[in-house]
PDB file of N, CA and C in Angstrom:
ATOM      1  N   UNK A   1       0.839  -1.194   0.000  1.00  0.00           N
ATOM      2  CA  UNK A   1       0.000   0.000   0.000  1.00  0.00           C
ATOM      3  C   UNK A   1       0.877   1.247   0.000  1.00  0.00           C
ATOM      4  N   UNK A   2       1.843   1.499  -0.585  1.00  0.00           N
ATOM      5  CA  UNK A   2       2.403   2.870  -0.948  1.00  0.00           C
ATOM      6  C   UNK A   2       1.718   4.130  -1.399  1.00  0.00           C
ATOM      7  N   UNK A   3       2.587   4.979  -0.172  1.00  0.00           N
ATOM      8  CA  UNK A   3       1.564   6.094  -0.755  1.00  0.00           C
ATOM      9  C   UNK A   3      -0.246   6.320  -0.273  1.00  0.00           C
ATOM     10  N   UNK A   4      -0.173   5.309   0.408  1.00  0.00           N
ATOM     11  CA  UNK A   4      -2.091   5.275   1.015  1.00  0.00           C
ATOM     12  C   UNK A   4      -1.519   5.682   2.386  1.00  0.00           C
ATOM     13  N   UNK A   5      -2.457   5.869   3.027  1.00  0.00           N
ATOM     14  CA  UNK A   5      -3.120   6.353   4.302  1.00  0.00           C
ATOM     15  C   UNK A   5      -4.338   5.613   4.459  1.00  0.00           C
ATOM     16  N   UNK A   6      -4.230   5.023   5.296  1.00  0.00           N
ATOM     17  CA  UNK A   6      -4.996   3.574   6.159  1.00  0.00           C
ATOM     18  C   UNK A   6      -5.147   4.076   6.839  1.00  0.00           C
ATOM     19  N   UNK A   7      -6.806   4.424   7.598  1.00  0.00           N
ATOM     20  CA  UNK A   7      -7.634   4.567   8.937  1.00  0.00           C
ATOM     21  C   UNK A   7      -7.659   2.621   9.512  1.00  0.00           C
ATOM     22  N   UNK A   8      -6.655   2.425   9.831  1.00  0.00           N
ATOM     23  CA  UNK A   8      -6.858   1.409  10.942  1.00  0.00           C
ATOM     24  C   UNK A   8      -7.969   1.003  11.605  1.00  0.00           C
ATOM     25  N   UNK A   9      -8.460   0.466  12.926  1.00  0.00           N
ATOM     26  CA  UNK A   9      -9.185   0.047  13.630  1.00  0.00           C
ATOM     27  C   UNK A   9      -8.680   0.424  14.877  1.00  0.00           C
ATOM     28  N   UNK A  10      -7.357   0.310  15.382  1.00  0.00           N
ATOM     29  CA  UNK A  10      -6.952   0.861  16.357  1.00  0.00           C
ATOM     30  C   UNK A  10      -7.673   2.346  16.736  1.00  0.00           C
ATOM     31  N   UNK A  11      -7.130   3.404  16.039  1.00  0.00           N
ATOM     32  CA  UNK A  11      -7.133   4.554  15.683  1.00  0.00           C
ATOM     33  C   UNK A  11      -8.082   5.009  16.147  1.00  0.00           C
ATOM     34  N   UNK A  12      -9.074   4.121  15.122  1.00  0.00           N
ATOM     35  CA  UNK A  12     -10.959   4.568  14.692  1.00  0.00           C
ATOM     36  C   UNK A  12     -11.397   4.612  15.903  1.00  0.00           C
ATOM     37  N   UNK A  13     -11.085   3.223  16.807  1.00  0.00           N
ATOM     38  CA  UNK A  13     -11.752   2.704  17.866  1.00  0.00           C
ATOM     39  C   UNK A  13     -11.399   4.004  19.097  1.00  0.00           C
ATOM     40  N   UNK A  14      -9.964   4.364  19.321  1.00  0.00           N
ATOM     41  CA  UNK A  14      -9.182   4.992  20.055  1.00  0.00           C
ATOM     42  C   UNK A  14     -10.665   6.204  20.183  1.00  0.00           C
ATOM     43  N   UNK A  15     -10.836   6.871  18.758  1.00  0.00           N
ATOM     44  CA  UNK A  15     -11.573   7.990  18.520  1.00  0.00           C
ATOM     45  C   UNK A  15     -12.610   7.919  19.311  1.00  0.00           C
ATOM     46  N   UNK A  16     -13.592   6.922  18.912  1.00  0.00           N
ATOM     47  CA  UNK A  16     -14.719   6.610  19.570  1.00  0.00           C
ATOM     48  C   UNK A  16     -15.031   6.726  20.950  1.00  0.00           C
ATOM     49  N   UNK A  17     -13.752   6.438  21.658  1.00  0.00           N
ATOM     50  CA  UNK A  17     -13.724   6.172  22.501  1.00  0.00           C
ATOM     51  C   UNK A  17     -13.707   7.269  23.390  1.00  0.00           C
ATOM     52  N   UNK A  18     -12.518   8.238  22.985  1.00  0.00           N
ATOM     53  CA  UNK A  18     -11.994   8.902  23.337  1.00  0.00           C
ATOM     54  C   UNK A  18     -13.242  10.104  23.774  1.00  0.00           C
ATOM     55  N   UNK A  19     -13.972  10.223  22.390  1.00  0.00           N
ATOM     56  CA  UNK A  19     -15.419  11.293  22.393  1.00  0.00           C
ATOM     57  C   UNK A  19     -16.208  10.881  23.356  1.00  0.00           C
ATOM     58  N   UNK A  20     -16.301   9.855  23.475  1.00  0.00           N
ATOM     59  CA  UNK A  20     -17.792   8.903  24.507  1.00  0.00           C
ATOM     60  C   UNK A  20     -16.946   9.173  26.073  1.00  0.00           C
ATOM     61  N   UNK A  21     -15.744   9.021  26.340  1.00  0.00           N
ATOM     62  CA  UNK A  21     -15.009   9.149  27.503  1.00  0.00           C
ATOM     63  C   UNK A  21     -15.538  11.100  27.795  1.00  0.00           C
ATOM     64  N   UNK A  22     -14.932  11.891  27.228  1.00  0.00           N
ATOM     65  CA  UNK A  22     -15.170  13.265  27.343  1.00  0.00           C
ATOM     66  C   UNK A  22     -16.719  13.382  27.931  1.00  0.00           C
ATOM     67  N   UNK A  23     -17.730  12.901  26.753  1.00  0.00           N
ATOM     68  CA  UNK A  23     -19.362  13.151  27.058  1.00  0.00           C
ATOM     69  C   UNK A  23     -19.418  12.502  28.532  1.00  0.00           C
ATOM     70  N   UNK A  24     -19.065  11.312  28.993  1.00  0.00           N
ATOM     71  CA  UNK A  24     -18.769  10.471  30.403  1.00  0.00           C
ATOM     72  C   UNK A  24     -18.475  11.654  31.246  1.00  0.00           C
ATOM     73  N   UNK A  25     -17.445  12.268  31.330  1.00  0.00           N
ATOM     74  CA  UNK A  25     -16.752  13.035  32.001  1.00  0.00           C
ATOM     75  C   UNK A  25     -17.958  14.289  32.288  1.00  0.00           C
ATOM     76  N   UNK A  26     -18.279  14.547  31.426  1.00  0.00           N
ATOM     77  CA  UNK A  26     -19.092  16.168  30.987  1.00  0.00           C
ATOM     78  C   UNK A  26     -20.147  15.482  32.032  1.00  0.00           C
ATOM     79  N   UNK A  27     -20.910  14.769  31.694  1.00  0.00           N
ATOM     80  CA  UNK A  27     -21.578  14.148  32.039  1.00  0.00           C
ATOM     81  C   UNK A  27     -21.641  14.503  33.733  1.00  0.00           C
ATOM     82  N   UNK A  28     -20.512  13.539  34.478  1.00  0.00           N
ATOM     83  CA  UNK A  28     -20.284  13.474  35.583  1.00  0.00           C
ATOM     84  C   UNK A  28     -20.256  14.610  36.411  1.00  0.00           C
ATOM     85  N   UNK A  29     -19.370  15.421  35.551  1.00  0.00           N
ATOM     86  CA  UNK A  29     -19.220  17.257  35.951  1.00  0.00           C
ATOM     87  C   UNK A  29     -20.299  17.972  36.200  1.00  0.00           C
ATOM     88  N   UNK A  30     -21.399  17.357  35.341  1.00  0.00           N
ATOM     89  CA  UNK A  30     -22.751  18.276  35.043  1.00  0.00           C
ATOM     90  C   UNK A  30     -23.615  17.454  36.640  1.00  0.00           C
ATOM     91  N   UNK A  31     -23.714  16.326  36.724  1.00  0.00           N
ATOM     92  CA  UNK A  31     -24.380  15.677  38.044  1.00  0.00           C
ATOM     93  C   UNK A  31     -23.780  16.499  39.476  1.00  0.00           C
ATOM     94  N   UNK A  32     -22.051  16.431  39.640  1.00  0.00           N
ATOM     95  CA  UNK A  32     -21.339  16.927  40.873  1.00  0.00           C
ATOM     96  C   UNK A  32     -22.082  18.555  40.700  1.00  0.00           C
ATOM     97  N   UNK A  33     -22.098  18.950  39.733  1.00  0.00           N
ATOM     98  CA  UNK A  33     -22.405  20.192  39.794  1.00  0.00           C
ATOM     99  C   UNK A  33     -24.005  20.983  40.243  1.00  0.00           C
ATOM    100  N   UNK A  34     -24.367  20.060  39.798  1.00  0.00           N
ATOM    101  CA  UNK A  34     -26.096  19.879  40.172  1.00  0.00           C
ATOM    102  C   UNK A  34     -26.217  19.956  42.301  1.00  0.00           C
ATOM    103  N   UNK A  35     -25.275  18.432  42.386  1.00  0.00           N
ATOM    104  CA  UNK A  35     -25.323  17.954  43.891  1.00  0.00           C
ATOM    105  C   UNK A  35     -25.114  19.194  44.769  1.00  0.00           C
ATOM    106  N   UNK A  36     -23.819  20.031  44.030  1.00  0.00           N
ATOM    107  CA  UNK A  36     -23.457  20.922  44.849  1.00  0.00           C
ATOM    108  C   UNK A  36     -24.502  21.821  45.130  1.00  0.00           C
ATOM    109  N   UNK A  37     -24.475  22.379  43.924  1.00  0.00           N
ATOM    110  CA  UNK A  37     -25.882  23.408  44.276  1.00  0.00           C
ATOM    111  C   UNK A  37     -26.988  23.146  45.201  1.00  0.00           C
ATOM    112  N   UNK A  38     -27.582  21.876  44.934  1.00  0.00           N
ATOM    113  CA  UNK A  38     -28.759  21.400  45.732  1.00  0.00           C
ATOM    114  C   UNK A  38     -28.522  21.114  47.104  1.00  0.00           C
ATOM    115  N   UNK A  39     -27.162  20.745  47.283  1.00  0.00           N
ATOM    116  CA  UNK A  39     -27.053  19.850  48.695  1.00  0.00           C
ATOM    117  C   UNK A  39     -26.989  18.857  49.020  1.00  0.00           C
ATOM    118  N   UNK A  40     -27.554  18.352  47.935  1.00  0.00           N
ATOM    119  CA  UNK A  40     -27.410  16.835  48.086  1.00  0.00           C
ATOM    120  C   UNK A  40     -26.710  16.027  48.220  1.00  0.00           C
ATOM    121  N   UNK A  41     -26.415  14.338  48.472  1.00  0.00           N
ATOM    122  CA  UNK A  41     -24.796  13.448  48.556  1.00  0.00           C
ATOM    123  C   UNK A  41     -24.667  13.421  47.041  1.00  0.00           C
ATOM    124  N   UNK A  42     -23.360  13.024  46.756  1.00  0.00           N
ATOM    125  CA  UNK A  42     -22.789  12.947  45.122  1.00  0.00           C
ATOM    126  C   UNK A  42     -23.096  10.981  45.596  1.00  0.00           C
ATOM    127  N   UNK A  43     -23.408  10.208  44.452  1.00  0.00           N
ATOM    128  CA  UNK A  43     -23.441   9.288  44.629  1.00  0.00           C
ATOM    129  C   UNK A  43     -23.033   8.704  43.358  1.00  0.00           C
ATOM    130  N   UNK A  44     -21.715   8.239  43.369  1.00  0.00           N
ATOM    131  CA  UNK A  44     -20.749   7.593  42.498  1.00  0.00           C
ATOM    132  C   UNK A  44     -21.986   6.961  41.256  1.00  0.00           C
ATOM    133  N   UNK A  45     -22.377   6.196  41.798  1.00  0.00           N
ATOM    134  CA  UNK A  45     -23.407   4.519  41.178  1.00  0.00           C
ATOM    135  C   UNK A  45     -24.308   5.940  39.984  1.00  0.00           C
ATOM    136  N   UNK A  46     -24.944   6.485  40.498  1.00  0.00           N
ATOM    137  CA  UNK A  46     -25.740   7.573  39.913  1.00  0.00           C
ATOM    138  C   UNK A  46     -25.043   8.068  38.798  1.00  0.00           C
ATOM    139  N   UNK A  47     -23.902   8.527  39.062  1.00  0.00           N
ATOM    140  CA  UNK A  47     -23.061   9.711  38.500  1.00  0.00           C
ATOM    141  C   UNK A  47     -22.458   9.207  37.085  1.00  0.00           C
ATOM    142  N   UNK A  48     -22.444   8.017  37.258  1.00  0.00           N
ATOM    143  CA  UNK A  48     -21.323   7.251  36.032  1.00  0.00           C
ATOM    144  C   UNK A  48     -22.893   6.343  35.054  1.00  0.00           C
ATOM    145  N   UNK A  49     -23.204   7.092  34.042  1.00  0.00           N
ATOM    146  CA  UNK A  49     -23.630   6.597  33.393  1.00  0.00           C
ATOM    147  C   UNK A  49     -23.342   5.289  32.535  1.00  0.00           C
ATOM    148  N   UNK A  50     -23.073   4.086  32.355  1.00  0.00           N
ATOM    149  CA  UNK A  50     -22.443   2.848  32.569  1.00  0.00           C
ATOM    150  C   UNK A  50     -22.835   2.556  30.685  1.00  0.00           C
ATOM    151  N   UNK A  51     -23.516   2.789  30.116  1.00  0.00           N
ATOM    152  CA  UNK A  51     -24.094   2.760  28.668  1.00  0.00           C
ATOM    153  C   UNK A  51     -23.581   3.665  28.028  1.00  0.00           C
ATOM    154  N   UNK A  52     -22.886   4.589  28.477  1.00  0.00           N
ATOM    155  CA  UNK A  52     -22.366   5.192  27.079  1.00  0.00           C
ATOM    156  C   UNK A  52     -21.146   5.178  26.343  1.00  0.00           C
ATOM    157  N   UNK A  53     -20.097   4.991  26.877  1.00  0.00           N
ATOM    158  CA  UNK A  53     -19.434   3.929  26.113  1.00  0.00           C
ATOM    159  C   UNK A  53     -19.864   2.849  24.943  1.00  0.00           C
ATOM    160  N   UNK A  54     -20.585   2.184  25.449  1.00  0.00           N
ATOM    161  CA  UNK A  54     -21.087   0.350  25.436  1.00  0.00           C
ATOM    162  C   UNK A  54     -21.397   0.839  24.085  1.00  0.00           C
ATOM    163  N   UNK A  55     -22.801   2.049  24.623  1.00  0.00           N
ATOM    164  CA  UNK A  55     -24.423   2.482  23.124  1.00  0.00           C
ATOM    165  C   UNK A  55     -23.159   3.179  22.218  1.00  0.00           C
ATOM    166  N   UNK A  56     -22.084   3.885  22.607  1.00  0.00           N
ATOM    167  CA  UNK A  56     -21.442   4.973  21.162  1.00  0.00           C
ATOM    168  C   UNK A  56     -20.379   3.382  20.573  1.00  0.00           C
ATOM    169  N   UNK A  57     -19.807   2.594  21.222  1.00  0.00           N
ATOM    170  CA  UNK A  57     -19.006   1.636  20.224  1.00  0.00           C
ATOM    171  C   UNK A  57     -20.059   0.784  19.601  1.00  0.00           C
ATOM    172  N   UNK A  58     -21.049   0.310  20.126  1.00  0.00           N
ATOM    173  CA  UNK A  58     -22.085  -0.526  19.596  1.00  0.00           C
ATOM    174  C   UNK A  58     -22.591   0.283  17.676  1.00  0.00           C
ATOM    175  N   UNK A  59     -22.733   1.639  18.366  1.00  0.00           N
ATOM    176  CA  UNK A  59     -23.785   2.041  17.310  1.00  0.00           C
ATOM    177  C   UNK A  59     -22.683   2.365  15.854  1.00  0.00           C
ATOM    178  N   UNK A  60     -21.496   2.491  16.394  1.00  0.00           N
ATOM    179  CA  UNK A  60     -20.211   2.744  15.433  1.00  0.00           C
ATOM    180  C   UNK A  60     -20.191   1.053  14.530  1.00  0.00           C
ATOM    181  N   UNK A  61     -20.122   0.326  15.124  1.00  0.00           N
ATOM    182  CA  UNK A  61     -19.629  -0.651  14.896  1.00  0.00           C
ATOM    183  C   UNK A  61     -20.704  -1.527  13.592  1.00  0.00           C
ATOM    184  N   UNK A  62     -22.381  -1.118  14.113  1.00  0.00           N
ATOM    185  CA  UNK A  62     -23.321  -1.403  13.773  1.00  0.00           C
ATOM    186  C   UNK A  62     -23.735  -0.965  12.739  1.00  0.00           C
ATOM    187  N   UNK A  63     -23.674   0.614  12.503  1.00  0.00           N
ATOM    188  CA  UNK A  63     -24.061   1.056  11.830  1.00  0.00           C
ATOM    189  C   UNK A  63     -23.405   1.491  10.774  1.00  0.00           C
ATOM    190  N   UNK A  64     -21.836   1.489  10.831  1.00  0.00           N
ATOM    191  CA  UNK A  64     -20.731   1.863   9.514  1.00  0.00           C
ATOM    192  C   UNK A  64     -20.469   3.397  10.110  1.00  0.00           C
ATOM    193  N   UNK A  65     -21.207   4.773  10.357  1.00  0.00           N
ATOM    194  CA  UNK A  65     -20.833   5.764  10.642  1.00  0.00           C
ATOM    195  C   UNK A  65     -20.074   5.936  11.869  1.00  0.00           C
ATOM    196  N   UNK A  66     -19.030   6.428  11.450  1.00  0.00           N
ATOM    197  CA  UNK A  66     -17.796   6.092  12.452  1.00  0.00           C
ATOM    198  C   UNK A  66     -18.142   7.559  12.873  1.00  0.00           C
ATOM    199  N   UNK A  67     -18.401   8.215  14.187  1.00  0.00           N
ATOM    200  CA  UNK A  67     -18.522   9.793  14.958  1.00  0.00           C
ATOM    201  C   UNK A  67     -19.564   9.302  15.738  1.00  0.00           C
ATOM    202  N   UNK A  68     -19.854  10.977  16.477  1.00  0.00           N
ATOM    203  CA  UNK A  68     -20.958  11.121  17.171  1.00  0.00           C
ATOM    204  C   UNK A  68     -22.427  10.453  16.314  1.00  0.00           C
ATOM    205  N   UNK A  69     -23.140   9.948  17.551  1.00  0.00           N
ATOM    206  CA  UNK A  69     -24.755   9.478  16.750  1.00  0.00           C
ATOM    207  C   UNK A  69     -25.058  10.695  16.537  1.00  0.00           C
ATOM    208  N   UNK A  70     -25.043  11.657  17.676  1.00  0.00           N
ATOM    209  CA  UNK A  70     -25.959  13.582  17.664  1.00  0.00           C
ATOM    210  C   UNK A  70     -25.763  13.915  16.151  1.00  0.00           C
ATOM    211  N   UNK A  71     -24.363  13.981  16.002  1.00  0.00           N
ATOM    212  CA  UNK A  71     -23.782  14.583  14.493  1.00  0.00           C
ATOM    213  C   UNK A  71     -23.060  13.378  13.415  1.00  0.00           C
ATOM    214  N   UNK A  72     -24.489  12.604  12.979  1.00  0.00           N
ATOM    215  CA  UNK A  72     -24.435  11.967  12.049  1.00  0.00           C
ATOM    216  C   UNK A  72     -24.131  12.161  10.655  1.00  0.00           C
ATOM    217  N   UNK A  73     -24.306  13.721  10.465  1.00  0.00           N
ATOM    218  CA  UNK A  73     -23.991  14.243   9.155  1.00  0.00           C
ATOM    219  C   UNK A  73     -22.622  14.139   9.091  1.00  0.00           C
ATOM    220  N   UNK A  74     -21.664  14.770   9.894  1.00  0.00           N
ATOM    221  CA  UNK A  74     -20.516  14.859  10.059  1.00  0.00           C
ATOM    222  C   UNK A  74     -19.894  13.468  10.236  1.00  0.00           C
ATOM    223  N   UNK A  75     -20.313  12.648  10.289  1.00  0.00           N
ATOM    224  CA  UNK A  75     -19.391  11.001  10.862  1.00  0.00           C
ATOM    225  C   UNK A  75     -19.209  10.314   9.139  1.00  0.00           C
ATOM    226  N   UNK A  76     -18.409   9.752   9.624  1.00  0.00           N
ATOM    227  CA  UNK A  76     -17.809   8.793   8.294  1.00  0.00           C
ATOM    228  C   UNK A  76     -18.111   7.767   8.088  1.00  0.00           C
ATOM    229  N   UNK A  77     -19.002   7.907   6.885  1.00  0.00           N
ATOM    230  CA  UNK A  77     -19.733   6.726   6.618  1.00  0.00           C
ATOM    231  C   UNK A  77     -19.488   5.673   6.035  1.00  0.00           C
ATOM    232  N   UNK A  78     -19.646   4.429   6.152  1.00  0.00           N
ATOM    233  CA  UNK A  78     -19.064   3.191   5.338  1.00  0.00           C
ATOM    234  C   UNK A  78     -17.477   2.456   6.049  1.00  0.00           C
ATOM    235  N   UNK A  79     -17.634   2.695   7.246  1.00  0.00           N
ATOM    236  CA  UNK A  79     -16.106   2.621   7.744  1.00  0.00           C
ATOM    237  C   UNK A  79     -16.362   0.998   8.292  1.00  0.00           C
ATOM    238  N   UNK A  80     -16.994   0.478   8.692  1.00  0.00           N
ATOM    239  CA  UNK A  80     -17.433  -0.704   9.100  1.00  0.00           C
ATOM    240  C   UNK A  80     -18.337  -1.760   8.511  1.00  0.00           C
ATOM    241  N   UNK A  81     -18.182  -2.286   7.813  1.00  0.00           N
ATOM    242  CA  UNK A  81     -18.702  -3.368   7.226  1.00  0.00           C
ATOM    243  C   UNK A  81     -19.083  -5.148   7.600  1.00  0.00           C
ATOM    244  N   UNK A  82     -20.124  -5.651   6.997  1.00  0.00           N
ATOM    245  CA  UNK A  82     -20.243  -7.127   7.283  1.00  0.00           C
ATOM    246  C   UNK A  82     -18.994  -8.067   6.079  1.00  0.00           C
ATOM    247  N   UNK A  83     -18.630  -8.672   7.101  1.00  0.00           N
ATOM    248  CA  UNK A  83     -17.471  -9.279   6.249  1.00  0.00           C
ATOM    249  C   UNK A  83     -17.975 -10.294   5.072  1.00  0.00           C
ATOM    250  N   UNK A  84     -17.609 -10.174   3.849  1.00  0.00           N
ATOM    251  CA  UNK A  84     -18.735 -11.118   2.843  1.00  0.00           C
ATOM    252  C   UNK A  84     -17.817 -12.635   3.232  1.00  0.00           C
ATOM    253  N   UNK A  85     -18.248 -13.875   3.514  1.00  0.00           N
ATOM    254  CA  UNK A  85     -17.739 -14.859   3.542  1.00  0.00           C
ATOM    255  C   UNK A  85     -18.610 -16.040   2.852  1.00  0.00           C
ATOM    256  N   UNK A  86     -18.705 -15.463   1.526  1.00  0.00           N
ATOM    257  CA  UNK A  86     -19.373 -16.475   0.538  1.00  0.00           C
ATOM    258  C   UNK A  86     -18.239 -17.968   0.480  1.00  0.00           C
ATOM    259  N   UNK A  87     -17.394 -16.963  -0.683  1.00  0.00           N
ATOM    260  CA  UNK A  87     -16.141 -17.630  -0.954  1.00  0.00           C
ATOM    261  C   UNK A  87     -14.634 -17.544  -0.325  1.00  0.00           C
ATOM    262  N   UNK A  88     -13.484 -18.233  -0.255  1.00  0.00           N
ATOM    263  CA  UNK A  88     -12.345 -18.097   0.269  1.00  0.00           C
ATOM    264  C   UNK A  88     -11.878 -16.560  -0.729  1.00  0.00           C
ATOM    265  N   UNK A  89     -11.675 -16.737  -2.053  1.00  0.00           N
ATOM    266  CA  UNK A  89     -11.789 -15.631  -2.410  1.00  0.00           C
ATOM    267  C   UNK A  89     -12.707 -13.929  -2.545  1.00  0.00           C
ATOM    268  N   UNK A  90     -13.799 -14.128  -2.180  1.00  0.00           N
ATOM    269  CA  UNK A  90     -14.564 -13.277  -1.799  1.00  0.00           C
ATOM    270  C   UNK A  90     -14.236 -12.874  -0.689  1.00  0.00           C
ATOM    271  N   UNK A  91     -13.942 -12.968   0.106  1.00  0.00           N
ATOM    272  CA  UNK A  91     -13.763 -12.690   1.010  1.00  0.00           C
ATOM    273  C   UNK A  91     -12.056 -12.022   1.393  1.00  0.00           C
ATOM    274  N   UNK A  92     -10.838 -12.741   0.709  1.00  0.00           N
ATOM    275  CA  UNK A  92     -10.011 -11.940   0.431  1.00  0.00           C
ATOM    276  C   UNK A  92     -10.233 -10.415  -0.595  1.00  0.00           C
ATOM    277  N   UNK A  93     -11.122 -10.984  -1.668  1.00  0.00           N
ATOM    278  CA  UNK A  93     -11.623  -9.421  -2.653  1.00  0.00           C
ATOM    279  C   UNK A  93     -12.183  -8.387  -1.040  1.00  0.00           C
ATOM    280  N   UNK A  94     -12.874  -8.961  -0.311  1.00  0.00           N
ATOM    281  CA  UNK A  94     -13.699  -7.862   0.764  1.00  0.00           C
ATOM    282  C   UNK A  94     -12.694  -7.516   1.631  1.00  0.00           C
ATOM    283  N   UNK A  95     -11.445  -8.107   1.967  1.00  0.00           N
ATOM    284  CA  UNK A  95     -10.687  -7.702   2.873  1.00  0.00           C
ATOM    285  C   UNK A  95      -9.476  -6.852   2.288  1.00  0.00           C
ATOM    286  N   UNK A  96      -9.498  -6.488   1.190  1.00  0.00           N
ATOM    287  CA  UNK A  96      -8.596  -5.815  -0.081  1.00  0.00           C
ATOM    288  C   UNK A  96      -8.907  -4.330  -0.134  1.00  0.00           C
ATOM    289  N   UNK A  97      -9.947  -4.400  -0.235  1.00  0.00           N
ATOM    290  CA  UNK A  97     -10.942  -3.396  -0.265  1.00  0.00           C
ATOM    291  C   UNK A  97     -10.297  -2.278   0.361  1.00  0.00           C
ATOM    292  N   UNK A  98     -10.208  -0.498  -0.519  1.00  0.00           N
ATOM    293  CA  UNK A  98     -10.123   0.554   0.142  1.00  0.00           C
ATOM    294  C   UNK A  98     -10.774   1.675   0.167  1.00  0.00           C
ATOM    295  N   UNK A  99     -11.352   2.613   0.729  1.00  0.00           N
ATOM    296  CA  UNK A  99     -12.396   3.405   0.270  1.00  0.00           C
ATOM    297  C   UNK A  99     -11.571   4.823   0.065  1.00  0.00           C
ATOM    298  N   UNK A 100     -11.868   5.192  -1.419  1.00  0.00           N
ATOM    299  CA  UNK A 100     -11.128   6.706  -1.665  1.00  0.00           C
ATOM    300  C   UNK A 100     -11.825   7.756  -1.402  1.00  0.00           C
ATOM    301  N   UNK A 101     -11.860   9.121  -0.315  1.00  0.00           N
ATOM    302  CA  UNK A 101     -12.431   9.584  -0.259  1.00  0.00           C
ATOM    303  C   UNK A 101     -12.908  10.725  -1.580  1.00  0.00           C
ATOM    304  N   UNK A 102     -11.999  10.629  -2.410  1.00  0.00           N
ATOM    305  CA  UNK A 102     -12.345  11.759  -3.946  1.00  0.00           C
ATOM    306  C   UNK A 102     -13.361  11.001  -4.473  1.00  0.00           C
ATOM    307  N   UNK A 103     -14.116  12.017  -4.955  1.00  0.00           N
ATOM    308  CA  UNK A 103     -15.518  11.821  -5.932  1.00  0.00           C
ATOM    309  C   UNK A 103     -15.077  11.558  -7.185  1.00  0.00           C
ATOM    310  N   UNK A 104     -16.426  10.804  -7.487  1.00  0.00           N
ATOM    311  CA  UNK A 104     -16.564  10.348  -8.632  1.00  0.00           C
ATOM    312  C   UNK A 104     -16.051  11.325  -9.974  1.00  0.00           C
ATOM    313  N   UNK A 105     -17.001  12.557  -9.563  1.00  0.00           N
ATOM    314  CA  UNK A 105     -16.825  13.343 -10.285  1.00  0.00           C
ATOM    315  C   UNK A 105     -15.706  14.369 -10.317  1.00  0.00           C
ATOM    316  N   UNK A 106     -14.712  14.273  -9.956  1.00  0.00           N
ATOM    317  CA  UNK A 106     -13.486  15.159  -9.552  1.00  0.00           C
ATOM    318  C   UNK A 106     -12.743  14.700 -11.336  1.00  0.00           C
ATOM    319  N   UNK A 107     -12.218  16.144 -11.338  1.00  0.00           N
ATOM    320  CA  UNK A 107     -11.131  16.409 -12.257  1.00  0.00           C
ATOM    321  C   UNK A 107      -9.910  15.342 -12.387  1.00  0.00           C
ATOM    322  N   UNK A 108      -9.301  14.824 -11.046  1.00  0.00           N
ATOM    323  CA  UNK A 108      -8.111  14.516 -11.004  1.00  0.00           C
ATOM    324  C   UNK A 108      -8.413  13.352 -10.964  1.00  0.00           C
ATOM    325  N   UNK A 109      -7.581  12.230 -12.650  1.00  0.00           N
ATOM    326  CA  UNK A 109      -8.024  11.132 -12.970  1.00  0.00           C
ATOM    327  C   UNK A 109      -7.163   9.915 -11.939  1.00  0.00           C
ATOM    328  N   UNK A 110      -5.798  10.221 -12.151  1.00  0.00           N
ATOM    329  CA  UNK A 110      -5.136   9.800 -11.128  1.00  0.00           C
ATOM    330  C   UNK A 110      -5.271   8.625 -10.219  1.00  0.00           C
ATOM    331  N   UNK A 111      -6.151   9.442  -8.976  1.00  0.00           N
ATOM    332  CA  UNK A 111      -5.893   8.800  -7.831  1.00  0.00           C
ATOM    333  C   UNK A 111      -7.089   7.239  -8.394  1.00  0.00           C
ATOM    334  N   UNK A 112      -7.670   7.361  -9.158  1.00  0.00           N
ATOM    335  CA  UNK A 112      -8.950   6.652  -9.600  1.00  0.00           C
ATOM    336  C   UNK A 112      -8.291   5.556 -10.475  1.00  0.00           C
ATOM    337  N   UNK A 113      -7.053   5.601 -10.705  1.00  0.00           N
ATOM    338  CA  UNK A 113      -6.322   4.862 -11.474  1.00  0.00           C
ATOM    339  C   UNK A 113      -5.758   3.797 -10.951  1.00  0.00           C
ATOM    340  N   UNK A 114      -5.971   3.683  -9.744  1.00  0.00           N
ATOM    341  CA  UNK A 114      -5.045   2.973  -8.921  1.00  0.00           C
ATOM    342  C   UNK A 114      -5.375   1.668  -9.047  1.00  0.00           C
TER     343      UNK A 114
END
């Protein structure tokens, strides 16, 4: 693969993760912050929403759009696929596979040449 740039799985996953960890966090900040005001005890079990992680890798994984579910427009679509396992070769053709982000319709014949 010379010359490409490969979005990995590592990477992708790292991302996912990384966004759903922050919203976790925000999350938590926004509850302590509530408690304070009110008075109330902070109660760990409460505070840590335990599904969001789980629901943002699930729905990545499920659905091909790799980002936020909120901002689906913006996420990258087609990044996750069902693996075709018809044939021994089909299935090497599906694991070959690279997705170019230039359009169809672009000037530059090039990269389409490959």
């Amino acid at each position: 693969f010379g010359k490409k740039r490969l979005d990995l799985a590592g990477p992708l996953m790292a991302q996912v993760f990384r966004l759903k960890f922050q919203q976790l966090v925000k999350d938590m900040r926004q509850y302590l912050h509530r408690c304070v005001e009110t008075g109330k005890d902070f109660n760990i079990a409460l505070a840590v929403k335990t599904n969001i992680i789980t629901s943002g890798l699930r729905y990545c994984l499920a659905t091909g759009n790799w980002g936020d579910q909120k901002k689906a427009a913006s996420a990258k679509a087609g990044v996750s696929q069902v693996l075709n396992r018809y044939t021994y070769a089909s299935t090497l053709s599906h694991l070959r596979r690279t997705n170019t982000p230039i359009g169809r319709d672009g000037k530059i014949a090039k990269p389409r040449q490959l």
